[in-house]
N, C-alpha and C. Protein backbone atom coordinates (compact mmCIF):
# COMPACT_ATOMS: atom_id res chain seq x y z
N UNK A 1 46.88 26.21 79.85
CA UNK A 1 46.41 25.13 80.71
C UNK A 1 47.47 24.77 81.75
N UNK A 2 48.56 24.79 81.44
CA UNK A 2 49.97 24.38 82.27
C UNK A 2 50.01 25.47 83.28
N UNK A 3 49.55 26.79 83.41
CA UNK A 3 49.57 27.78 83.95
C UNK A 3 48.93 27.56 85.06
N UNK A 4 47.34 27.23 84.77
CA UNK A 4 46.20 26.94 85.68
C UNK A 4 46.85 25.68 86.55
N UNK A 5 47.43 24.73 86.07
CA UNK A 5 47.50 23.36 86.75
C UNK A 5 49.23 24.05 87.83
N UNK A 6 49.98 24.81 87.56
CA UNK A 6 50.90 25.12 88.17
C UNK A 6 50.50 26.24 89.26
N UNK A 7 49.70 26.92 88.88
CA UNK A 7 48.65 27.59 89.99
C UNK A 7 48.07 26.61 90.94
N UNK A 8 47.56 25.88 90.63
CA UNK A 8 46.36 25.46 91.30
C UNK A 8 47.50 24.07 92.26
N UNK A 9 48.83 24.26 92.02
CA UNK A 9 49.44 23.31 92.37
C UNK A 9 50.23 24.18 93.58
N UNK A 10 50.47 25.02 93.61
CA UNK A 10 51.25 26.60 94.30
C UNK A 10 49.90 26.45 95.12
N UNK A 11 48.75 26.75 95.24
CA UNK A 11 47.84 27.06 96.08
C UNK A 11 47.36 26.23 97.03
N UNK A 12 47.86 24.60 96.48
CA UNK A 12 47.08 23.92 97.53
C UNK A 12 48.53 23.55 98.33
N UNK A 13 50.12 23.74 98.10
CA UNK A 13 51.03 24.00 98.50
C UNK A 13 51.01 24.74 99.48
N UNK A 14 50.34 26.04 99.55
CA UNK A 14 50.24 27.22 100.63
C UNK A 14 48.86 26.92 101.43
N UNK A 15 48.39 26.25 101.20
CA UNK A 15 47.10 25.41 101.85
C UNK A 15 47.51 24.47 102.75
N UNK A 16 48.25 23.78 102.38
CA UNK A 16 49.26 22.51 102.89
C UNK A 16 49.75 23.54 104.24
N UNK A 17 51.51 24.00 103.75
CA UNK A 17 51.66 24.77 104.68
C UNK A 17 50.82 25.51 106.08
N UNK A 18 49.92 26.04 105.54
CA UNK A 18 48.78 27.33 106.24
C UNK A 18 48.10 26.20 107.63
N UNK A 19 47.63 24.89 106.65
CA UNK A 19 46.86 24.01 107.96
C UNK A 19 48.33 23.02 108.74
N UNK A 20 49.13 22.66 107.90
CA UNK A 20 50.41 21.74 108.44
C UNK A 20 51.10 22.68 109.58
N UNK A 21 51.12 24.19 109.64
CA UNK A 21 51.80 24.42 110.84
C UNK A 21 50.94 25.80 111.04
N UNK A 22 49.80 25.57 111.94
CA UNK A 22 49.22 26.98 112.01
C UNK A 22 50.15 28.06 113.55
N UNK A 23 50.76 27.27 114.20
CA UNK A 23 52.10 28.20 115.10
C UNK A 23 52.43 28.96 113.83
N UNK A 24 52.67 29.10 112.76
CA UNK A 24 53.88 29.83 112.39
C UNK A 24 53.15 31.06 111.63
N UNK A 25 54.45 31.88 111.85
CA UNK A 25 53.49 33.94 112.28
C UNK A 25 53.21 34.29 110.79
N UNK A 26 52.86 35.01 110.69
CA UNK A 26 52.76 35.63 109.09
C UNK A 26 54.14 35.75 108.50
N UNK A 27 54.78 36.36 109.19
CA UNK A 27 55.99 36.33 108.67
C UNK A 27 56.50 35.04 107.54
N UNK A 28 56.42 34.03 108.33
CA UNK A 28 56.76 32.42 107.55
C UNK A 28 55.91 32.17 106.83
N UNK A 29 54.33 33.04 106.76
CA UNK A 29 53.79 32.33 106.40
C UNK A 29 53.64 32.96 104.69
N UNK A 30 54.04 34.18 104.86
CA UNK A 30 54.38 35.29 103.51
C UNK A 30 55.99 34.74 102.68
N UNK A 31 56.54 34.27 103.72
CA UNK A 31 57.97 33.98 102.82
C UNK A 31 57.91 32.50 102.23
N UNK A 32 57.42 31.52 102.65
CA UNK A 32 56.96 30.26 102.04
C UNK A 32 56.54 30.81 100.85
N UNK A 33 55.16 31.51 100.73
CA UNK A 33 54.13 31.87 99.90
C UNK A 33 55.26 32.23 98.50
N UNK A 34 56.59 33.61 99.10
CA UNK A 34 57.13 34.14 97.80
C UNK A 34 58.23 32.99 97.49
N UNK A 35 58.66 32.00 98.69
CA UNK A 35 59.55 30.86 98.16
C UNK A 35 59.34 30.25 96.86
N UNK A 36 57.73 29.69 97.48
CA UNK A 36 57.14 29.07 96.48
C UNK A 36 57.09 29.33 94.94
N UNK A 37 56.54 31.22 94.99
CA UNK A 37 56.17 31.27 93.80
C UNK A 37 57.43 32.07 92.85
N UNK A 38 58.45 31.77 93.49
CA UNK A 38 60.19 32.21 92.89
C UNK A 38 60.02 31.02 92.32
N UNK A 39 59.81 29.77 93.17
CA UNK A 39 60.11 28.32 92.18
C UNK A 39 59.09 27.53 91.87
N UNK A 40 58.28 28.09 91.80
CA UNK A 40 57.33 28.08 90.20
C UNK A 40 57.44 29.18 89.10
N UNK A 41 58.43 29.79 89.47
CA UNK A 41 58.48 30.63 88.30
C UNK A 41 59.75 30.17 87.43
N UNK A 42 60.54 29.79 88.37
CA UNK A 42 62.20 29.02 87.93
C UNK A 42 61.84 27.81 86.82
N UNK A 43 60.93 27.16 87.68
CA UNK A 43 60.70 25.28 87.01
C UNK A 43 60.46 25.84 85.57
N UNK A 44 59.46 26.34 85.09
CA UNK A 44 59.32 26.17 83.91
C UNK A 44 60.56 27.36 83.09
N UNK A 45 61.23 27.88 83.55
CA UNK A 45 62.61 28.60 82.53
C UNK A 45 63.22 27.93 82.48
N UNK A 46 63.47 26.14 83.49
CA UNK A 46 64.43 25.10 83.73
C UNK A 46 63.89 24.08 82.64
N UNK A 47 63.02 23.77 82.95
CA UNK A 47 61.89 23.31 81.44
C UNK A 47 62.20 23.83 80.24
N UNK A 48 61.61 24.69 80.26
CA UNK A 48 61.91 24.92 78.66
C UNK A 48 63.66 25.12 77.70
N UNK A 49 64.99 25.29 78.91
CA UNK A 49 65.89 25.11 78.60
C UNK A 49 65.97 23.67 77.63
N UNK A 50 65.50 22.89 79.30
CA UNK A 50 66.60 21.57 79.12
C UNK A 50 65.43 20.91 77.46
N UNK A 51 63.96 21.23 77.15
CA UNK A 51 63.68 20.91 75.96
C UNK A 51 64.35 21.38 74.67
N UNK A 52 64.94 22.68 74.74
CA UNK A 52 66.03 23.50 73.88
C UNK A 52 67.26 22.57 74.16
N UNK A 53 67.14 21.90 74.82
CA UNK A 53 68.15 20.98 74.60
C UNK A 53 68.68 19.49 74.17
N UNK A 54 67.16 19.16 73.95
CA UNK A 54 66.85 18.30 73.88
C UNK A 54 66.33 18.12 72.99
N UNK A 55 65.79 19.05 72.35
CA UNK A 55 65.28 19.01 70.74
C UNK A 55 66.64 18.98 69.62
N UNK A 56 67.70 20.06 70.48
CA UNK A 56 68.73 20.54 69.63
C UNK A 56 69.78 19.05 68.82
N UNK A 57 69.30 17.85 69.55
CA UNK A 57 70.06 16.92 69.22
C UNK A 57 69.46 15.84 68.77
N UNK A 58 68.10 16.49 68.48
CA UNK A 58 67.28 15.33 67.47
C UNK A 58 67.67 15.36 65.80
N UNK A 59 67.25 14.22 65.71
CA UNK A 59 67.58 13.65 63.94
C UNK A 59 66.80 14.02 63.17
N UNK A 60 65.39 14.11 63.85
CA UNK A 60 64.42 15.22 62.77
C UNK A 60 64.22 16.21 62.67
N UNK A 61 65.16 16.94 63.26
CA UNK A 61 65.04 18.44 63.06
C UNK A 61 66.20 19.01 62.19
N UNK A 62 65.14 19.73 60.78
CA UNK A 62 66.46 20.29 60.14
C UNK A 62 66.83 21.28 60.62
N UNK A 63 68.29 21.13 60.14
CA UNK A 63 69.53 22.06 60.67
C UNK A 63 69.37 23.25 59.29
């Protein structure tokens, strides 16, 4: 489900972009697109760290 909603969050991002500056060439308009989806791919490996980290120092978790 987190997949679909991070998709569907990337797409209306490049939607945004596509109508917010239609001057700009394919070029910008392909490197936004792989910007984007480098950091949607980052956020959630940054996520799931900092919860590995954050679990690691809870009181209910046995050791």
């Amino acid at each position: 489900m987190l997949k679909k909603i991070n998709w569907i969050i990337w797409l209306s991002l490049v939607i945004l972009w596509n109508y917010g500056f239609p001057q700009a060439t394919p070029f910008e308009d392909v490197a936004v697109a792989v910007f984007l989806s480098i950091l949607f791919i980052i956020i959630p490996m940054l996520q799931s760290r900092y919860l590995k980290k954050t679990d690691a120092g809870s009181k209910f978790v046995k050791k």
